[in-house]
PDB file of N, CA and C in Angstrom:
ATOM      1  N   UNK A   1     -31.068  41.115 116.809  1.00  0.00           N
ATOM      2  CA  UNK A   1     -29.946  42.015 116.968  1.00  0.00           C
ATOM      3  C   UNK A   1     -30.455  43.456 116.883  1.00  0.00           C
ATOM      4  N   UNK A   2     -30.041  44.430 117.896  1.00  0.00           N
ATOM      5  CA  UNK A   2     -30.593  45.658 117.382  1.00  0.00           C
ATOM      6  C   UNK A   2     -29.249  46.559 117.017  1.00  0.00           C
ATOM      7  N   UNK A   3     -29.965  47.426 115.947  1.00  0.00           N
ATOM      8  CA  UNK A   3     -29.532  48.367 115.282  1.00  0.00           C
ATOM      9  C   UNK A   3     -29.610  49.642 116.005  1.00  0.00           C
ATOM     10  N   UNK A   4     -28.274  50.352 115.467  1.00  0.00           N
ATOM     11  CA  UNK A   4     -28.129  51.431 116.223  1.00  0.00           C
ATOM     12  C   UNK A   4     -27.582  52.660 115.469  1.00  0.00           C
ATOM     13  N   UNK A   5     -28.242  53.954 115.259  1.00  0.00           N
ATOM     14  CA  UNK A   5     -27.825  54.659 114.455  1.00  0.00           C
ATOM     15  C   UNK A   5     -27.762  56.621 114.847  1.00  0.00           C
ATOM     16  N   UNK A   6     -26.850  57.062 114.165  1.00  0.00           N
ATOM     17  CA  UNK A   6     -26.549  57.743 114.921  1.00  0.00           C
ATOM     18  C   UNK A   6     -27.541  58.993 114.261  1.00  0.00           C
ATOM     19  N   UNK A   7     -28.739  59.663 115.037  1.00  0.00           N
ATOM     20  CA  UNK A   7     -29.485  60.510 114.505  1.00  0.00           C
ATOM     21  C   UNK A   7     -29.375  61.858 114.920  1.00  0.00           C
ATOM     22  N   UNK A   8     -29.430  62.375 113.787  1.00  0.00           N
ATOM     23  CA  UNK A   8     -28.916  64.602 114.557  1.00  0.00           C
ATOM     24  C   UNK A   8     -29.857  64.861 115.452  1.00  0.00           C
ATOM     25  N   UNK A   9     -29.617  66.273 116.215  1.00  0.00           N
ATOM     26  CA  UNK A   9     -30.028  66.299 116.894  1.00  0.00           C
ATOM     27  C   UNK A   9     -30.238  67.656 117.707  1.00  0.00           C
ATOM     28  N   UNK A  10     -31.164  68.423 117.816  1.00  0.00           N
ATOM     29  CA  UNK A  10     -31.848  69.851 117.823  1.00  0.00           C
ATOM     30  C   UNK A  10     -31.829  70.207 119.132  1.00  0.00           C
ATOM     31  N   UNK A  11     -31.281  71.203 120.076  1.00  0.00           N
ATOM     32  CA  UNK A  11     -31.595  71.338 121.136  1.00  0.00           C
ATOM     33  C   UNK A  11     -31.985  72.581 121.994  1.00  0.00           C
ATOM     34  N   UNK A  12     -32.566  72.976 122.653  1.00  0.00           N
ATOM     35  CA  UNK A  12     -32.312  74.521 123.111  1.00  0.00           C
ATOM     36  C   UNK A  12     -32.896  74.382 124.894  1.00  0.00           C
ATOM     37  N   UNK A  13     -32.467  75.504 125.551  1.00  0.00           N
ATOM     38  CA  UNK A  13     -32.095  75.577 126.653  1.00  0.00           C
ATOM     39  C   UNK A  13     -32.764  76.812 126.900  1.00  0.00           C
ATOM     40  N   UNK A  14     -33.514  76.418 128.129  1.00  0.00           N
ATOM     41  CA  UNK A  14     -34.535  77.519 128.721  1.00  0.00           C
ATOM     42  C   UNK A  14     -34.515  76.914 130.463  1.00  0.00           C
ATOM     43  N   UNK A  15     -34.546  78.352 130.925  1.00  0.00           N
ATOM     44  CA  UNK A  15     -33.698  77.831 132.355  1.00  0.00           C
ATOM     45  C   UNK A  15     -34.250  76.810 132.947  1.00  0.00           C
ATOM     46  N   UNK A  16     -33.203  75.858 133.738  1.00  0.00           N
ATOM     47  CA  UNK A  16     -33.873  74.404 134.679  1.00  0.00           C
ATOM     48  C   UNK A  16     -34.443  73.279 133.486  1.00  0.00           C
ATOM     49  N   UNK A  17     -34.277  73.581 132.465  1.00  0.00           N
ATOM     50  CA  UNK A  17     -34.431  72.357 131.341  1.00  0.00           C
ATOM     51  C   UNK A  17     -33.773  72.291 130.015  1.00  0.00           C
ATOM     52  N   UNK A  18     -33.405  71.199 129.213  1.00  0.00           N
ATOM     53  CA  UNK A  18     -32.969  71.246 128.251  1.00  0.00           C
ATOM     54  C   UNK A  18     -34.296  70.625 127.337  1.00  0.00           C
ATOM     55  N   UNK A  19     -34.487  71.199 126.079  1.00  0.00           N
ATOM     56  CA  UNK A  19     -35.352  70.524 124.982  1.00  0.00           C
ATOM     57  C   UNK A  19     -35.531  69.685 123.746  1.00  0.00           C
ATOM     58  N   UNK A  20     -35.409  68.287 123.833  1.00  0.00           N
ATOM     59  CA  UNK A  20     -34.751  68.079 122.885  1.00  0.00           C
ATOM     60  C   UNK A  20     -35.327  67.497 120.996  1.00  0.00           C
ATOM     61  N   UNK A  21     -34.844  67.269 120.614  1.00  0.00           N
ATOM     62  CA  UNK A  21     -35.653  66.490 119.463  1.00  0.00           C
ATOM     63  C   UNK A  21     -35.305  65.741 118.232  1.00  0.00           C
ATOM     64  N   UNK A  22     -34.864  64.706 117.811  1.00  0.00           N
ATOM     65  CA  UNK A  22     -34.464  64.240 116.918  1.00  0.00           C
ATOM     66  C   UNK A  22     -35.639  63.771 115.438  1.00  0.00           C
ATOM     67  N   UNK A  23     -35.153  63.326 114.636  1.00  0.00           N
ATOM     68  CA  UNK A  23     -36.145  62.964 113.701  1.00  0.00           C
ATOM     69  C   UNK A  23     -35.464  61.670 112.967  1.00  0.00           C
ATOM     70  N   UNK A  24     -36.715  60.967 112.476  1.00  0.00           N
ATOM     71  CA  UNK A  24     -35.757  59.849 112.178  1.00  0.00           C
ATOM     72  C   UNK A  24     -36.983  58.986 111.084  1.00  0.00           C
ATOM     73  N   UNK A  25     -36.485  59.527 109.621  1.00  0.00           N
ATOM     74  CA  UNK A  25     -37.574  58.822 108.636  1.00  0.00           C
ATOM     75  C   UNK A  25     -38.751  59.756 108.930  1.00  0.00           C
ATOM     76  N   UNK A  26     -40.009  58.383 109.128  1.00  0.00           N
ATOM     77  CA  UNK A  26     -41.477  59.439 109.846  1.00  0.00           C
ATOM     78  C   UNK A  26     -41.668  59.077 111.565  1.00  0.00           C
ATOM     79  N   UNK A  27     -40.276  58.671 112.194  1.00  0.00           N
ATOM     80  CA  UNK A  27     -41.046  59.131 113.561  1.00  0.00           C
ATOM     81  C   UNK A  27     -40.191  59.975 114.191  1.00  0.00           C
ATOM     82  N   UNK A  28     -40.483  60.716 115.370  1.00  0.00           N
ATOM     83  CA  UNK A  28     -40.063  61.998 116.002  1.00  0.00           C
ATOM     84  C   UNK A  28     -39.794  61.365 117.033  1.00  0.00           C
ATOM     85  N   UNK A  29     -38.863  61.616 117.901  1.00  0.00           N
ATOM     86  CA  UNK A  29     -38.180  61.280 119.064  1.00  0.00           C
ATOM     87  C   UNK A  29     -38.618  62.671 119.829  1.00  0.00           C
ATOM     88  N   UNK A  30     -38.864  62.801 121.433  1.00  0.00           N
ATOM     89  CA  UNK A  30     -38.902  64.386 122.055  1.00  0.00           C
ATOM     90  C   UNK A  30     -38.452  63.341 123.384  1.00  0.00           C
ATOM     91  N   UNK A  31     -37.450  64.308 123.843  1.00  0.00           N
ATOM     92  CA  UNK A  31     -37.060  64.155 125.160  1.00  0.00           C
ATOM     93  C   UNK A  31     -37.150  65.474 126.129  1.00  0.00           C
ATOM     94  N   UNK A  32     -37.045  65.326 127.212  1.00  0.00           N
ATOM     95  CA  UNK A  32     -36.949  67.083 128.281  1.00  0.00           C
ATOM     96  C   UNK A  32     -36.217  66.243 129.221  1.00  0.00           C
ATOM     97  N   UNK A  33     -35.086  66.889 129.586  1.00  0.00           N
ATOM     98  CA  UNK A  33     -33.936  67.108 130.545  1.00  0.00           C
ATOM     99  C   UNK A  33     -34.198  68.047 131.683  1.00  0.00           C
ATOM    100  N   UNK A  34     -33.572  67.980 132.620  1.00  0.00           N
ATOM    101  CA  UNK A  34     -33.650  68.818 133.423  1.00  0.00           C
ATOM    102  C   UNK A  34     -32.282  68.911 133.801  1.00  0.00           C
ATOM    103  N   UNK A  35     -31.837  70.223 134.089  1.00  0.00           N
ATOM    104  CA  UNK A  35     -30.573  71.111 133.911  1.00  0.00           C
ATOM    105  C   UNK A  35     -30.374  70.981 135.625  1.00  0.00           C
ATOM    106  N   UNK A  36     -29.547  70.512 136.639  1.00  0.00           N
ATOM    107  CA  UNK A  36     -29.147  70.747 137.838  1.00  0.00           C
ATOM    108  C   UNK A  36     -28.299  72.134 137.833  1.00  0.00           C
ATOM    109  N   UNK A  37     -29.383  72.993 138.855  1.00  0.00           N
ATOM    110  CA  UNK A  37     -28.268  73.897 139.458  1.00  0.00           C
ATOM    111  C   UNK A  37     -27.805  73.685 140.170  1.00  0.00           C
ATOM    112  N   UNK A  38     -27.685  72.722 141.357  1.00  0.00           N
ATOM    113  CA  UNK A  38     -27.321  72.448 142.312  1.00  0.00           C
ATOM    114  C   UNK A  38     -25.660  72.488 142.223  1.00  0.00           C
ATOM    115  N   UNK A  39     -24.929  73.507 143.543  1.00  0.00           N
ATOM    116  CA  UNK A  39     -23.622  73.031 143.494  1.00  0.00           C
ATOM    117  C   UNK A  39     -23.264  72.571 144.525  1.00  0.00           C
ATOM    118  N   UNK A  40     -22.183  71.715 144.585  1.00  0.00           N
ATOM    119  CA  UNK A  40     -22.264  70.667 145.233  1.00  0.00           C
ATOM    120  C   UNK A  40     -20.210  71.404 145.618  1.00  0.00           C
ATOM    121  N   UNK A  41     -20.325  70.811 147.044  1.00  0.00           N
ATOM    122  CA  UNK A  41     -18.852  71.383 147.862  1.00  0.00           C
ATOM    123  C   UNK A  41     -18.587  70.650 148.757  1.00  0.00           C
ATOM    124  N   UNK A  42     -17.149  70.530 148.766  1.00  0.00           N
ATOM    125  CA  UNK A  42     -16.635  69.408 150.252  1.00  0.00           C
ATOM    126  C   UNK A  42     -15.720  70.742 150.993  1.00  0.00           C
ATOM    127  N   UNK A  43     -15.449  70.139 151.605  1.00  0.00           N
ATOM    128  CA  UNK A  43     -14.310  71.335 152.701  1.00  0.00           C
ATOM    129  C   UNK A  43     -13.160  70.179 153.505  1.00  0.00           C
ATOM    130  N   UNK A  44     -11.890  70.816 153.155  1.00  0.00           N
ATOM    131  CA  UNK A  44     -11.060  69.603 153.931  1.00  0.00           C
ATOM    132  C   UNK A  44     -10.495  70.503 154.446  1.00  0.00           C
ATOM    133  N   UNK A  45      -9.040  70.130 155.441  1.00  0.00           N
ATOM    134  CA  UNK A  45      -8.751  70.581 156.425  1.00  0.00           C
ATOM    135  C   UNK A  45      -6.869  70.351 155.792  1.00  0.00           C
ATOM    136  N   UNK A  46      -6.562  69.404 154.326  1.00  0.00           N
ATOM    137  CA  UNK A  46      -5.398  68.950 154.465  1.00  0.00           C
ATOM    138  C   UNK A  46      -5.571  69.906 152.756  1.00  0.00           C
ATOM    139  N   UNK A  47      -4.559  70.959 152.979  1.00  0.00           N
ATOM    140  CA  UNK A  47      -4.160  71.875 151.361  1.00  0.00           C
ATOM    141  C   UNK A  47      -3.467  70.963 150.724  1.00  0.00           C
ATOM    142  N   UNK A  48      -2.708  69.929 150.853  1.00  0.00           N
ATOM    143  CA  UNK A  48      -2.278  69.139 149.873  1.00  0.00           C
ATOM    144  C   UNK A  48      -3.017  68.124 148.773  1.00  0.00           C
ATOM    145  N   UNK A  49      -4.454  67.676 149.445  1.00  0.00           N
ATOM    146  CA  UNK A  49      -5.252  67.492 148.508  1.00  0.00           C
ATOM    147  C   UNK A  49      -6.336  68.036 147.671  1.00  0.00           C
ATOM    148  N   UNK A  50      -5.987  68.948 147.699  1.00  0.00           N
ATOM    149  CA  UNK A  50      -6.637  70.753 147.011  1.00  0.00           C
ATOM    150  C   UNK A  50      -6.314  70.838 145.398  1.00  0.00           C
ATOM    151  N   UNK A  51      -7.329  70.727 145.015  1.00  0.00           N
ATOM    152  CA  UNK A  51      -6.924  70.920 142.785  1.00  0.00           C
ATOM    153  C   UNK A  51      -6.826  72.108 142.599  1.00  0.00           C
ATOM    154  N   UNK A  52      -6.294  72.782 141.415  1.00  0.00           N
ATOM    155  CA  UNK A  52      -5.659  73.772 141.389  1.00  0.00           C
ATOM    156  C   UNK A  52      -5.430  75.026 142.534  1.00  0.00           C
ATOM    157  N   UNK A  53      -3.882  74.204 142.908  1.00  0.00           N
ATOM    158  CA  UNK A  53      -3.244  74.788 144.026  1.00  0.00           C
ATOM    159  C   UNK A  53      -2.963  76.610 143.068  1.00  0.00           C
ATOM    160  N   UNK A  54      -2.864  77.505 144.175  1.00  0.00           N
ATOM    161  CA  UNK A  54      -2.193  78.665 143.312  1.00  0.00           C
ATOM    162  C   UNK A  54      -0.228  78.385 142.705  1.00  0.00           C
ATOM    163  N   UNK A  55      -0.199  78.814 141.605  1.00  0.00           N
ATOM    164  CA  UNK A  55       1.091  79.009 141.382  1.00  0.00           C
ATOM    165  C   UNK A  55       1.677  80.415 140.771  1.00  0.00           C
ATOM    166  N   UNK A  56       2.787  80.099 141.201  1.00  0.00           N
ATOM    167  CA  UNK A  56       3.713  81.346 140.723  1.00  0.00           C
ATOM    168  C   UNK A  56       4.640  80.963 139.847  1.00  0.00           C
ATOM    169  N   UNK A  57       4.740  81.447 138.463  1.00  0.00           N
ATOM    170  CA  UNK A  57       5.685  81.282 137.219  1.00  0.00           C
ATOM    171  C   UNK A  57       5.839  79.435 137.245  1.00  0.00           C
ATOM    172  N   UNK A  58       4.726  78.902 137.146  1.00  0.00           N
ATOM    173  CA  UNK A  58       4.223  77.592 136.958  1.00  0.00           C
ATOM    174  C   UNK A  58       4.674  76.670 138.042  1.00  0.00           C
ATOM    175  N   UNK A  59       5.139  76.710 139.172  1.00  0.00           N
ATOM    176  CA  UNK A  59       5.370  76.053 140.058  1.00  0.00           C
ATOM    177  C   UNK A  59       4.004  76.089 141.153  1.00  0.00           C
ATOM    178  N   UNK A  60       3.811  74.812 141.030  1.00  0.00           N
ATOM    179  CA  UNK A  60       2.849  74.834 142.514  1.00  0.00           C
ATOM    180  C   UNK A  60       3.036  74.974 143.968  1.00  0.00           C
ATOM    181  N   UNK A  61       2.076  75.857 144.232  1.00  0.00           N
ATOM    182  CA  UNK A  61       3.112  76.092 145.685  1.00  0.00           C
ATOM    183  C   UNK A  61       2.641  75.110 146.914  1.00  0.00           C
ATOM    184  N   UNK A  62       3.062  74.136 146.918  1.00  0.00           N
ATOM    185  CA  UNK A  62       3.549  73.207 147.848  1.00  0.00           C
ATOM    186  C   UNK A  62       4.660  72.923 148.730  1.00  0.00           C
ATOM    187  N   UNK A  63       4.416  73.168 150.158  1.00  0.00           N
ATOM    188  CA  UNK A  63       5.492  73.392 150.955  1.00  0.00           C
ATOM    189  C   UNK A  63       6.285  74.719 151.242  1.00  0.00           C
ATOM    190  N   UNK A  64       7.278  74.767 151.476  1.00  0.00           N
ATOM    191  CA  UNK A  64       7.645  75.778 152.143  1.00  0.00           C
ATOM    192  C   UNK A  64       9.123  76.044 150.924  1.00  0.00           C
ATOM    193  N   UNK A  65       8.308  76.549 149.917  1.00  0.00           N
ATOM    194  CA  UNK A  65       9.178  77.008 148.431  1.00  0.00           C
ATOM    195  C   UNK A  65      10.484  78.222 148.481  1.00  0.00           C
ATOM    196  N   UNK A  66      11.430  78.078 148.234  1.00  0.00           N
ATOM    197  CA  UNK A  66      11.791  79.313 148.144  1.00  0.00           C
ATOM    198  C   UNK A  66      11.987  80.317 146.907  1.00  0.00           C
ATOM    199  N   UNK A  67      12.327  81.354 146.972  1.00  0.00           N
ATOM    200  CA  UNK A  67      12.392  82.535 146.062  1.00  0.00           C
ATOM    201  C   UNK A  67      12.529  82.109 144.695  1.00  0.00           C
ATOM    202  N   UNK A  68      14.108  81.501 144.718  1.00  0.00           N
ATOM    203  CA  UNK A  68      14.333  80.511 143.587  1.00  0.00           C
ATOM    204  C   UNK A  68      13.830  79.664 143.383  1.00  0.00           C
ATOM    205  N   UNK A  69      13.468  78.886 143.900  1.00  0.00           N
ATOM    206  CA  UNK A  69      12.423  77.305 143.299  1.00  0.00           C
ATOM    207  C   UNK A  69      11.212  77.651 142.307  1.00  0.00           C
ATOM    208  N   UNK A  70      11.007  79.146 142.843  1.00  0.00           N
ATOM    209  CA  UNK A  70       9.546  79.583 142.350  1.00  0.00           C
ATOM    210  C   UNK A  70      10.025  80.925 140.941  1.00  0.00           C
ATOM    211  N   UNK A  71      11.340  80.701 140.298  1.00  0.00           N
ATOM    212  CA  UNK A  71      12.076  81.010 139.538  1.00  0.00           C
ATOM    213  C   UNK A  71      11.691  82.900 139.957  1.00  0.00           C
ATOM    214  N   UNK A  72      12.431  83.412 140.958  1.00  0.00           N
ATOM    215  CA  UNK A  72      12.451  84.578 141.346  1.00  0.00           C
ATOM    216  C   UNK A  72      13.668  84.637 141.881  1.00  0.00           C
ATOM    217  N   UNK A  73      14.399  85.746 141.111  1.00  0.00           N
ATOM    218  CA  UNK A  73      15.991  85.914 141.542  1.00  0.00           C
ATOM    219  C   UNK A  73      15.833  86.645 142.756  1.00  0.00           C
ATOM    220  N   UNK A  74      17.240  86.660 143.636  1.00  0.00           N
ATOM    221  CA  UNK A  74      17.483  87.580 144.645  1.00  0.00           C
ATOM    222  C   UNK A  74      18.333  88.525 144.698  1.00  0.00           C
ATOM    223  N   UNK A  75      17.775  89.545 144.730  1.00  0.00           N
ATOM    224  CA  UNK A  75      19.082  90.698 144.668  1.00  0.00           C
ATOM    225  C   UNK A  75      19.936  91.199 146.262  1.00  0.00           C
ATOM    226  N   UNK A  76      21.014  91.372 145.831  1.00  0.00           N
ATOM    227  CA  UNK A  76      22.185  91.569 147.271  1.00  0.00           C
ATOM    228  C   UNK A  76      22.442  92.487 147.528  1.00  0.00           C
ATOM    229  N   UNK A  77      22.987  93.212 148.123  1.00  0.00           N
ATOM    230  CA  UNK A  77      22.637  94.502 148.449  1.00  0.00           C
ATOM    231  C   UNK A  77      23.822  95.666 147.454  1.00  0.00           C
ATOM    232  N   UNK A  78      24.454  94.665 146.976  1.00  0.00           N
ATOM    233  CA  UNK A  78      25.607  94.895 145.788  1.00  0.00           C
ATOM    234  C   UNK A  78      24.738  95.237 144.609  1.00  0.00           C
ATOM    235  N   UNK A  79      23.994  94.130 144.406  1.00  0.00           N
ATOM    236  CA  UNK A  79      23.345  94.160 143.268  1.00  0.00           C
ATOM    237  C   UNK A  79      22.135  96.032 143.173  1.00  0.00           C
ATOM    238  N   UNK A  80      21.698  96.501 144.608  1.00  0.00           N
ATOM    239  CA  UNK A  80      20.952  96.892 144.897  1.00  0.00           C
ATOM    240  C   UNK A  80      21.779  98.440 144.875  1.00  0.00           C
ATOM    241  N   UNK A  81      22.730  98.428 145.430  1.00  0.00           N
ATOM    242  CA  UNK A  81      24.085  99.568 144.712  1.00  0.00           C
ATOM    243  C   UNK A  81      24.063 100.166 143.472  1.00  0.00           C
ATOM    244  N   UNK A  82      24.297  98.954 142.750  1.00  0.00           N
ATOM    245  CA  UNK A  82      24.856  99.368 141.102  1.00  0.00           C
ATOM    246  C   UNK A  82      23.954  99.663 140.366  1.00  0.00           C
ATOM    247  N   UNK A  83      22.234  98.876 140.937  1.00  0.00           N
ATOM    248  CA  UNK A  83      20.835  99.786 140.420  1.00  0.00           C
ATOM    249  C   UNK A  83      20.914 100.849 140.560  1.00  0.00           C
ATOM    250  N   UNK A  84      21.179 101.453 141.544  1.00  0.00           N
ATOM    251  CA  UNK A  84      20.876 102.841 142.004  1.00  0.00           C
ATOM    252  C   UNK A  84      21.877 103.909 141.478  1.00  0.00           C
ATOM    253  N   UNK A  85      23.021 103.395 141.303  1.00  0.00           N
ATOM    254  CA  UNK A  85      24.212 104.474 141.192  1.00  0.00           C
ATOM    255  C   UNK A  85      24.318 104.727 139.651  1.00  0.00           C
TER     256      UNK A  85
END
């Protein structure tokens, strides 16, 4: 059966690698990582399957929203009067 235990663990970061090292009793564990810069991109053609869509006052804007849906009042030209006067 093997045993499995959970040992701390030291690390530091110098560009394009990570360094690592644990200790355990009298033997030393050393590992080296290597850090991907690589970024990686798709391109689609359909905005509906797009992650964080933009929103306005927490609504996502999907479709053809209006003023109100997107919690933005409309003022009338009444309303636009009694500002002014």
């Amino acid at each position: 059966m093997t045993e499995y235990k959970i040992i701390p663990v030291q690390a530091s970061l110098v560009p394009n690698q990570i360094s690592v090292s644990a200790v355990q009793t009298t033997r030393k564990i050393n590992a080296l990582a290597k850090v991907s810069t690589e970024i990686k991109h798709t391109t689609t053609a359909d905005y509906n399957v797009l992650y964080n869509k933009p929103q306005i006052n927490e609504v996502e804007l999907i479709g053809n929203k209006s003023l109100s849906e997107i919690g933005i009042d409309i003022l009338t030209n009444s309303d636009l009067e009694n500002m002014l006067s």
